[in-house]
N, C-alpha and C. Protein backbone atom coordinates (compact mmCIF):
# COMPACT_ATOMS: atom_id res chain seq x y z
N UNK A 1 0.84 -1.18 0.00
CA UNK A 1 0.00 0.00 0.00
C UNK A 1 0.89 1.24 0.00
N UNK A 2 0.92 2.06 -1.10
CA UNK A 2 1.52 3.49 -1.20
C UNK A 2 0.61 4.35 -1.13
N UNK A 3 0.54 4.77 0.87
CA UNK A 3 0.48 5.77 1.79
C UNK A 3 1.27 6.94 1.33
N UNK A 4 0.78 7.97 1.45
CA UNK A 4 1.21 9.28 1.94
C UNK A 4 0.76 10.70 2.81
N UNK A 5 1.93 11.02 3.60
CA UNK A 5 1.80 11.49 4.96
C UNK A 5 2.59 13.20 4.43
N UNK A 6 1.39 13.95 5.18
CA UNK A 6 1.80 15.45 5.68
C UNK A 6 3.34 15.61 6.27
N UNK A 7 3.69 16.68 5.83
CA UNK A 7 4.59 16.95 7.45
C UNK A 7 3.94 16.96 8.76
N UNK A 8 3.03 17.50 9.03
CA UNK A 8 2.26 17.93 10.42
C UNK A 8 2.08 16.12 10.82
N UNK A 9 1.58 15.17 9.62
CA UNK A 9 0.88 13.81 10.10
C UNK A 9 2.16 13.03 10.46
N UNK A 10 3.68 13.59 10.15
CA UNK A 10 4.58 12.57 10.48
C UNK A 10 5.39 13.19 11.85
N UNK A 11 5.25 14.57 12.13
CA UNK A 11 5.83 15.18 13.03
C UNK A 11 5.21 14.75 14.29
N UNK A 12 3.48 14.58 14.54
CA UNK A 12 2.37 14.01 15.41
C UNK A 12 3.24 12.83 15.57
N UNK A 13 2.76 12.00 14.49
CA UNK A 13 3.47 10.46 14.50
C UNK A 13 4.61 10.42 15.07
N UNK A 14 5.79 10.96 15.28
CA UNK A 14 6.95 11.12 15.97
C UNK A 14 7.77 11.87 16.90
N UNK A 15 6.17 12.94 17.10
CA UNK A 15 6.60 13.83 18.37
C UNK A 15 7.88 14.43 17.82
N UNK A 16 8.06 15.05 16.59
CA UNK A 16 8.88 15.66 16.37
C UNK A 16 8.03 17.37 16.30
N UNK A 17 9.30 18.27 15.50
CA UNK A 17 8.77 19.56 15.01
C UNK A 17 8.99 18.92 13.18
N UNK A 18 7.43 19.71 12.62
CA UNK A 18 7.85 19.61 11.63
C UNK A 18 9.16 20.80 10.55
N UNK A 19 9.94 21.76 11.39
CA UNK A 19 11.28 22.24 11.42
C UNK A 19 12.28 20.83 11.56
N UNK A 20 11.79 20.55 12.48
CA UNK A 20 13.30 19.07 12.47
C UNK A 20 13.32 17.96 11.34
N UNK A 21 11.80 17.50 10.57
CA UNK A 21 11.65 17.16 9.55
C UNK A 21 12.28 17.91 8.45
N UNK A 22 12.27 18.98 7.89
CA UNK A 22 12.46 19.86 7.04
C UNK A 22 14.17 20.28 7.56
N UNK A 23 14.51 20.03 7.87
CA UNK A 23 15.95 19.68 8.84
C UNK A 23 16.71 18.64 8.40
N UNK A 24 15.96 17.73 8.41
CA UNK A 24 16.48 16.27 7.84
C UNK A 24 16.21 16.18 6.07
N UNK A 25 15.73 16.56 5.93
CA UNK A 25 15.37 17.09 4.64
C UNK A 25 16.89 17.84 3.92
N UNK A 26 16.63 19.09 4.13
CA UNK A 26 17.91 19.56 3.68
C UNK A 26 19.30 18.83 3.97
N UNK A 27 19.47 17.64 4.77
CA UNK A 27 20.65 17.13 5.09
C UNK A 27 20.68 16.24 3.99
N UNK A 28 19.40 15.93 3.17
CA UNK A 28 19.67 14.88 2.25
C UNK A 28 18.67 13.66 3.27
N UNK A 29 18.34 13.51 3.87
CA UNK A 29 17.69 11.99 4.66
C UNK A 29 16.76 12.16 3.96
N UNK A 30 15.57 12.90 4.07
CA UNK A 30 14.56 12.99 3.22
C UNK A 30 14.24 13.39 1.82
N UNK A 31 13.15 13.18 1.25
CA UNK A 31 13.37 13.29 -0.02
C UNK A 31 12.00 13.53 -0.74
N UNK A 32 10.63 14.31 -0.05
CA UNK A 32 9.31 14.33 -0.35
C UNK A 32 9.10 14.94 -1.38
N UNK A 33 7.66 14.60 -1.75
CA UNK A 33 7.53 14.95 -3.42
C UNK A 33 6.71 16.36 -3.12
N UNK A 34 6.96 17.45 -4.45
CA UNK A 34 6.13 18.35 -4.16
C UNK A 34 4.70 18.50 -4.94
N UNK A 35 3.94 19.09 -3.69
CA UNK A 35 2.87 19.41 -4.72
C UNK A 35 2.51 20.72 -5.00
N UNK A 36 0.58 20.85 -5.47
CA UNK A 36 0.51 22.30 -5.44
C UNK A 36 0.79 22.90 -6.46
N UNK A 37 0.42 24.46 -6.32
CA UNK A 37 1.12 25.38 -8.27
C UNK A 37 2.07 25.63 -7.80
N UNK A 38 2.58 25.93 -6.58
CA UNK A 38 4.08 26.67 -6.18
C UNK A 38 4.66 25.70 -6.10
N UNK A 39 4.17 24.18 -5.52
CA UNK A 39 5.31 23.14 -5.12
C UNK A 39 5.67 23.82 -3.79
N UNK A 40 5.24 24.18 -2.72
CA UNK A 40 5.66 24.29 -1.76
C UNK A 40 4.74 23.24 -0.56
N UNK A 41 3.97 22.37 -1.34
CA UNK A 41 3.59 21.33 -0.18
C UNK A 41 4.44 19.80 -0.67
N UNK A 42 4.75 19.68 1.12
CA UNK A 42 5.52 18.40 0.84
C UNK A 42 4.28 17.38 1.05
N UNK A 43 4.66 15.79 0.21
CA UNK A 43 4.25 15.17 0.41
C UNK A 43 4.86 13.68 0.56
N UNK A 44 5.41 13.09 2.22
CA UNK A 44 6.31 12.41 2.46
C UNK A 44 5.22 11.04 1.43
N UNK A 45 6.27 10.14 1.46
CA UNK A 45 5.98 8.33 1.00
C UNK A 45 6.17 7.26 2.10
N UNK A 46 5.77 5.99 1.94
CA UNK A 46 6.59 5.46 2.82
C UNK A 46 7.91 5.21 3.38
N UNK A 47 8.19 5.56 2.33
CA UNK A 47 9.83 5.46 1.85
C UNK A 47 10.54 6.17 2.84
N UNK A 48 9.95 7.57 2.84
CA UNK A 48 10.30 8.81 3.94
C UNK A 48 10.17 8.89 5.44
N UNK A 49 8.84 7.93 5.58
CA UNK A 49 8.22 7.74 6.77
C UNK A 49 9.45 6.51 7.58
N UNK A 50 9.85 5.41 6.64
CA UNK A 50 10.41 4.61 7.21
C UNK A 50 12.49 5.32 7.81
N UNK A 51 12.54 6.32 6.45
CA UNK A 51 13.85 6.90 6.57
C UNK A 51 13.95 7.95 7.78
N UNK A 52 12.10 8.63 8.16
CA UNK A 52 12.74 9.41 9.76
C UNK A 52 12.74 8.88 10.73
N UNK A 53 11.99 7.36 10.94
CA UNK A 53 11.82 6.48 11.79
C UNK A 53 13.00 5.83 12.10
N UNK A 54 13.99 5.70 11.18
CA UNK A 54 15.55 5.30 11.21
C UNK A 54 16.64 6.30 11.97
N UNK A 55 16.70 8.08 11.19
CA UNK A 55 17.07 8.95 11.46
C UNK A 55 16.97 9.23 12.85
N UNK A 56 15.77 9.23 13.33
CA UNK A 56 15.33 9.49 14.36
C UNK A 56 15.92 8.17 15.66
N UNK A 57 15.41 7.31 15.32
CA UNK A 57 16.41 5.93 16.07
C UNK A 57 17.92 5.88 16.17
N UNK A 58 18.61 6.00 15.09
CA UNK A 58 19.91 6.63 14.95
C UNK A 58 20.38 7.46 15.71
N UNK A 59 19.39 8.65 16.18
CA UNK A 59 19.64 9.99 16.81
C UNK A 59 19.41 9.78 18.03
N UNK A 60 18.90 9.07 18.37
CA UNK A 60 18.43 8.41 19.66
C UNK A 60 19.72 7.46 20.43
N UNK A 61 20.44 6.94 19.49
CA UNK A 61 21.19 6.47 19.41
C UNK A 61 22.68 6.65 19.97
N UNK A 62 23.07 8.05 19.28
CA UNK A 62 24.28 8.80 19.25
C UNK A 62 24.34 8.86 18.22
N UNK A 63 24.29 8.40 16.91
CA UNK A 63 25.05 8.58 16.08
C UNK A 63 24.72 9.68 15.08
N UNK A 64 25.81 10.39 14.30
CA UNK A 64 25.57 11.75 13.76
C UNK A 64 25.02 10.94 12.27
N UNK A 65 24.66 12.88 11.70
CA UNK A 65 23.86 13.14 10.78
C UNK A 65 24.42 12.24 9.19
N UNK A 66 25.41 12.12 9.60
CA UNK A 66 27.06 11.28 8.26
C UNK A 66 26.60 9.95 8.67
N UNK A 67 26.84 9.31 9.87
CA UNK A 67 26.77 7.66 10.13
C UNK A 67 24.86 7.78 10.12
N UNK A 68 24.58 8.63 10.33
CA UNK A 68 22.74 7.82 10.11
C UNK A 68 22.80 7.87 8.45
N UNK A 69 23.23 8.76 7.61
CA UNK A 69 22.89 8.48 6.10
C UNK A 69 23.67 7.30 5.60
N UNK A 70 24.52 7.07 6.04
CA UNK A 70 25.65 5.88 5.76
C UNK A 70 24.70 4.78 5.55
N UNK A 71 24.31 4.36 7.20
CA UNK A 71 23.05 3.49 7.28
C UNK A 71 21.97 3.42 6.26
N UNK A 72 21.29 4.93 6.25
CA UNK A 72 20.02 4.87 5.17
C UNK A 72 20.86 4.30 3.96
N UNK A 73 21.59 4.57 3.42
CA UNK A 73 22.15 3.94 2.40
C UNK A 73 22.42 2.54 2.10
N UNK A 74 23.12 2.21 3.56
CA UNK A 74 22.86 0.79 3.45
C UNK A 74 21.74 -0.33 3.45
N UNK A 75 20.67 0.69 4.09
CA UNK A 75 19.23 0.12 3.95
C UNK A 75 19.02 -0.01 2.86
N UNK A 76 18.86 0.60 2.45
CA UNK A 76 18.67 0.95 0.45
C UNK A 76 19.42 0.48 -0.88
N UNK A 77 20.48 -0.15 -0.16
CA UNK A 77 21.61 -0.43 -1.40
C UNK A 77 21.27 -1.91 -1.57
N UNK A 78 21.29 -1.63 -3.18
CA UNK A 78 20.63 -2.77 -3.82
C UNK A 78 22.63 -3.61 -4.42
N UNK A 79 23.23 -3.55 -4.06
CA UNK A 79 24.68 -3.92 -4.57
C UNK A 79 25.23 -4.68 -2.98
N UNK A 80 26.68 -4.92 -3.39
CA UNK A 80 26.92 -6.08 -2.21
C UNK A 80 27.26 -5.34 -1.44
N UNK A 81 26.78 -5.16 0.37
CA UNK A 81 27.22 -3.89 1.33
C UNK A 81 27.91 -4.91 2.36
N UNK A 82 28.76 -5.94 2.09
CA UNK A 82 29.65 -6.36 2.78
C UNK A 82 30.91 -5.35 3.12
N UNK A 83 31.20 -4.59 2.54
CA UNK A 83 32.03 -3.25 3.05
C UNK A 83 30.80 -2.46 4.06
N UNK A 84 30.23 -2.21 3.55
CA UNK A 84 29.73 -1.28 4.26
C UNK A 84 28.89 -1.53 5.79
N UNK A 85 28.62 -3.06 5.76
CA UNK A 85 28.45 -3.56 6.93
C UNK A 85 29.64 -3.35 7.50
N UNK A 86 30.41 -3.96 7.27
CA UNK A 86 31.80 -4.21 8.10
C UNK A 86 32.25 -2.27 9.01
N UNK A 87 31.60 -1.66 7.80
CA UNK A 87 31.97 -0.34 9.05
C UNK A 87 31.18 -0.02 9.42
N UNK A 88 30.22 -0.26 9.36
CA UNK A 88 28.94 0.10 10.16
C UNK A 88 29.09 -0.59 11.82
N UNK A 89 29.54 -2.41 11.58
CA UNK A 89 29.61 -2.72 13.04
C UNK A 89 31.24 -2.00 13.61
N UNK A 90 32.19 -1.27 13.18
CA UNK A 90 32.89 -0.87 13.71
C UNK A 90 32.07 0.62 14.06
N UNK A 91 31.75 1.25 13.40
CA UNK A 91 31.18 2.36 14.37
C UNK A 91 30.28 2.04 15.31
N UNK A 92 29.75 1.08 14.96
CA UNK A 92 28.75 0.75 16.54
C UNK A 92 29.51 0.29 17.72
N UNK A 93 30.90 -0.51 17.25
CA UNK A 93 31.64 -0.57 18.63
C UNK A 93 32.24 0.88 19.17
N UNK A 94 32.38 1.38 18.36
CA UNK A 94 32.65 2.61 18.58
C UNK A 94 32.01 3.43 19.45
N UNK A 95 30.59 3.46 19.27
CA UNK A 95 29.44 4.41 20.22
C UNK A 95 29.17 3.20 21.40
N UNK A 96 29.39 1.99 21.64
CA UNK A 96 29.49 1.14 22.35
C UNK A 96 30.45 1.39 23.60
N UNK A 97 31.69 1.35 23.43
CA UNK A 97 32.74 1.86 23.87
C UNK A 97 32.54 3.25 24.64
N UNK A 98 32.37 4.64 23.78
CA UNK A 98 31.78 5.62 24.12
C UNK A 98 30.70 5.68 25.42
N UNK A 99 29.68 4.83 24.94
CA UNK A 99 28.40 4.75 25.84
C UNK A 99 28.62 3.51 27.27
N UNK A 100 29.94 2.72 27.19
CA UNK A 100 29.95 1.92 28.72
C UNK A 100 30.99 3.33 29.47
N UNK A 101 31.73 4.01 28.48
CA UNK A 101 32.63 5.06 29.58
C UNK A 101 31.18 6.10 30.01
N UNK A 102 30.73 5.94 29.40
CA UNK A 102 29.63 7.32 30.16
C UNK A 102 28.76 6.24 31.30
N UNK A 103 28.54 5.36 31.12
CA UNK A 103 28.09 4.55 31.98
C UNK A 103 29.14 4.07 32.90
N UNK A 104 29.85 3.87 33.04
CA UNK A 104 31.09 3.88 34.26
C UNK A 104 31.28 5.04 34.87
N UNK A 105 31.23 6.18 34.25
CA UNK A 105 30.91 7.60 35.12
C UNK A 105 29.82 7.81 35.73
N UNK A 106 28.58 7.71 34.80
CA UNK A 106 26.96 8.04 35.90
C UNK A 106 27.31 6.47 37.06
N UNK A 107 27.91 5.78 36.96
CA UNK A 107 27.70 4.26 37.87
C UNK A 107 28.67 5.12 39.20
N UNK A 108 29.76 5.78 38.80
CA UNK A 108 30.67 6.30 40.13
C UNK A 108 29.77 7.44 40.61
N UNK A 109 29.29 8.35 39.78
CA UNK A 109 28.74 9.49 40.21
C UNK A 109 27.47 8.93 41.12
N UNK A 110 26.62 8.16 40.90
CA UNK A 110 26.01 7.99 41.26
C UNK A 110 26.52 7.57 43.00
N UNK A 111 27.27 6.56 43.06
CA UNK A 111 27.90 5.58 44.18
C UNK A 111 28.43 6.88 44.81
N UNK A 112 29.08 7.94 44.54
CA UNK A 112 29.28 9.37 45.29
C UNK A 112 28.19 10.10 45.62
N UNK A 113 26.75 10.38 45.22
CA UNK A 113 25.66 11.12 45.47
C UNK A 113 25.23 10.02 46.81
N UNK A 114 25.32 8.77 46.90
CA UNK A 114 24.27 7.94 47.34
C UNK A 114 25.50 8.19 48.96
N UNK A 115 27.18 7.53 48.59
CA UNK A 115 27.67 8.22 49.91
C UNK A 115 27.87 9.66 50.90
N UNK A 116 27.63 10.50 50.09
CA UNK A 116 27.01 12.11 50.45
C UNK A 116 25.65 11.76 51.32
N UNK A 117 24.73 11.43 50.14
CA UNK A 117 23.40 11.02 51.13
C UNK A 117 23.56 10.35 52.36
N UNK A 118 23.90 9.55 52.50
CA UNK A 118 24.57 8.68 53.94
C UNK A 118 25.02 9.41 54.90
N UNK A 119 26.24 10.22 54.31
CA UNK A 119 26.66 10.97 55.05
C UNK A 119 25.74 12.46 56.11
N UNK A 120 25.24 12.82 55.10
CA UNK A 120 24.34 13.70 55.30
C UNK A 120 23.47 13.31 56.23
N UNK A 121 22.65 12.07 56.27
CA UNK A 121 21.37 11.28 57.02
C UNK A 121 22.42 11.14 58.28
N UNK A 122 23.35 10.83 58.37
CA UNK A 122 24.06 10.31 59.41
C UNK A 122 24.51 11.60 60.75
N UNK A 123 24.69 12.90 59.84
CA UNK A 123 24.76 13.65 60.71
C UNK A 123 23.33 14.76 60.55
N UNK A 124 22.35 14.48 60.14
CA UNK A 124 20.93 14.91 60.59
C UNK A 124 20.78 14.20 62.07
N UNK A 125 20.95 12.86 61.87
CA UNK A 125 20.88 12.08 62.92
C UNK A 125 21.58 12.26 64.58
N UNK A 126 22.48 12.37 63.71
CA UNK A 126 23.62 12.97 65.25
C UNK A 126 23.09 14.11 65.89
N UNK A 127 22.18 15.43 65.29
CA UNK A 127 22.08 16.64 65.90
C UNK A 127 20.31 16.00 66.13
N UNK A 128 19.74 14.70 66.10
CA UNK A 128 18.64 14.60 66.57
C UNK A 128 17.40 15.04 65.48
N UNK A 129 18.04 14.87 64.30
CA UNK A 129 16.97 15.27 63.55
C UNK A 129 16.50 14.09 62.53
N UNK A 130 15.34 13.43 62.55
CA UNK A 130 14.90 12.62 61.63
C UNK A 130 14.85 13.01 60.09
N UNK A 131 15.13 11.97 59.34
CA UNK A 131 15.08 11.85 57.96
C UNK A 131 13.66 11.54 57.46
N UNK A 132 12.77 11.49 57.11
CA UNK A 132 11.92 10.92 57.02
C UNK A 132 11.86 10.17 55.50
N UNK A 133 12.09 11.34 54.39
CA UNK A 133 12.57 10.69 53.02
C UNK A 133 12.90 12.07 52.66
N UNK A 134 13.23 11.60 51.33
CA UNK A 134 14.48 12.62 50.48
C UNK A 134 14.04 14.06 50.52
N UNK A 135 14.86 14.53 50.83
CA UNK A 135 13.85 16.44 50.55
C UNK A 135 13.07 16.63 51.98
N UNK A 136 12.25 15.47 52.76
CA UNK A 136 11.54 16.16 53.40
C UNK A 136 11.93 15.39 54.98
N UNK A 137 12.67 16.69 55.51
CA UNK A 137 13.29 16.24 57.01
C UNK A 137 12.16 17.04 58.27
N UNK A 138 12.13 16.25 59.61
CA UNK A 138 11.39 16.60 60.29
C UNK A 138 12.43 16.47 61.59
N UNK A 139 12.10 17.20 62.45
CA UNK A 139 12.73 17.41 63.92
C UNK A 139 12.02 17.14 64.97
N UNK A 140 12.55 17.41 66.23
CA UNK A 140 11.78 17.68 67.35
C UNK A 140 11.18 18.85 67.41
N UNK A 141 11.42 19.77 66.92
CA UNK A 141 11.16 21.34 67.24
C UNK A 141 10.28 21.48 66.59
N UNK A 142 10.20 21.05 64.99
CA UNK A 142 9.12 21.37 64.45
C UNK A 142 7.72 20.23 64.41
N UNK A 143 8.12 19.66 65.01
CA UNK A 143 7.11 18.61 65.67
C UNK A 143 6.44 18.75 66.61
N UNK A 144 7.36 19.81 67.94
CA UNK A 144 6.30 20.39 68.62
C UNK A 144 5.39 22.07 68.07
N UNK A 145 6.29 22.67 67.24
CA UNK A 145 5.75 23.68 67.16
C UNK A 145 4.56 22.54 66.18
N UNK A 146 4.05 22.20 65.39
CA UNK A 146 3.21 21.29 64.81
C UNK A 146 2.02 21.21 65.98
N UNK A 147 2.72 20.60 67.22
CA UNK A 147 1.54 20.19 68.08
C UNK A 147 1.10 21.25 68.78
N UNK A 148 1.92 22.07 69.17
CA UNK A 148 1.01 23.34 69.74
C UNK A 148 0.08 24.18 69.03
N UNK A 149 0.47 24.37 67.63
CA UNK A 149 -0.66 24.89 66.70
C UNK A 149 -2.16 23.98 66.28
N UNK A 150 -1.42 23.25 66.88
CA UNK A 150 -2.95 22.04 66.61
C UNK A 150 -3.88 22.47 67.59
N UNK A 151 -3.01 22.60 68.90
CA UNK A 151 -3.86 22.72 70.25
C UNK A 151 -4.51 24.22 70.63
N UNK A 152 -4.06 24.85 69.66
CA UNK A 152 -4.50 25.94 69.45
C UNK A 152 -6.08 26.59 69.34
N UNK A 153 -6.93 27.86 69.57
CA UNK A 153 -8.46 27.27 69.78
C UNK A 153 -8.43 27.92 68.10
């Protein structure tokens, strides 16, 4: 079935702007037909629909505007893409690599926020002041000022 989709109906569909469509467009990813007397309405295909659904996954991804067309290309290439596989899984080790060092940093950063927290609960504690949960600490003091305003007429 050869569907065709608005900008506005593919931007909805992907929670994009249709600016970021027309974005991808001028980079070459897209490729919609025009209509109209001016030719100033686009009219995506499936073809297009499946290439921002890629772009967009890609981008999601890490990988730039050069390695997502690489890909669309290789989606598309009707010739032998045994080269072009072969660098495709080296750039993915690549953003692989990239993405466990950023994950070995949020994993320490984290293990430092959580011993701060400790620390912190530990000397609330010492001056007599309860933790109750994150953000919201309670005392003695304001526990009685609490109860005297209750008792209040």
């Amino acid at each position: 079935m050869n569907q065709h989709f608005t900008i506005t109906e593919l931007a909805r569909e992907f929670d994009v702007t249709p600016r970021a469509i027309r974005f991808y467009e001028d980079q070459g990813l897209l490729a919609p037909r025009r209509e109209g007397s001016s030719g100033l309405r686009r009219v995506y295909s499936n073809r297009d629909r499946t290439r921002l659904k890629l772009t967009l996954r890609g981008k999601r991804l890490g990988f730039t505007l050069s390695e997502i067309r690489d890909l669309l290309d290789l989606y598309e290439s009707p010739t032998d893409t045994v080269p072009q596989l072969h660098a495709f899984l080296a750039t993915i080790a690549e953003h692989r690599q990239v993405l466990e060092r950023q994950l070995e940093d949020l994993t320490a950063t984290l293990e430092d926020l959580a011993q701060y927290e400790t620390q912190c609960r530990s000397m609330l504690a010492e001056n007599g002041i309860d933790c109750v949960r994150s953000g919201s600490r309670t005392d003695a003091s304001n526990d009685n000022l609490a109860q005297s305003e209750s008792e209040r007429p």
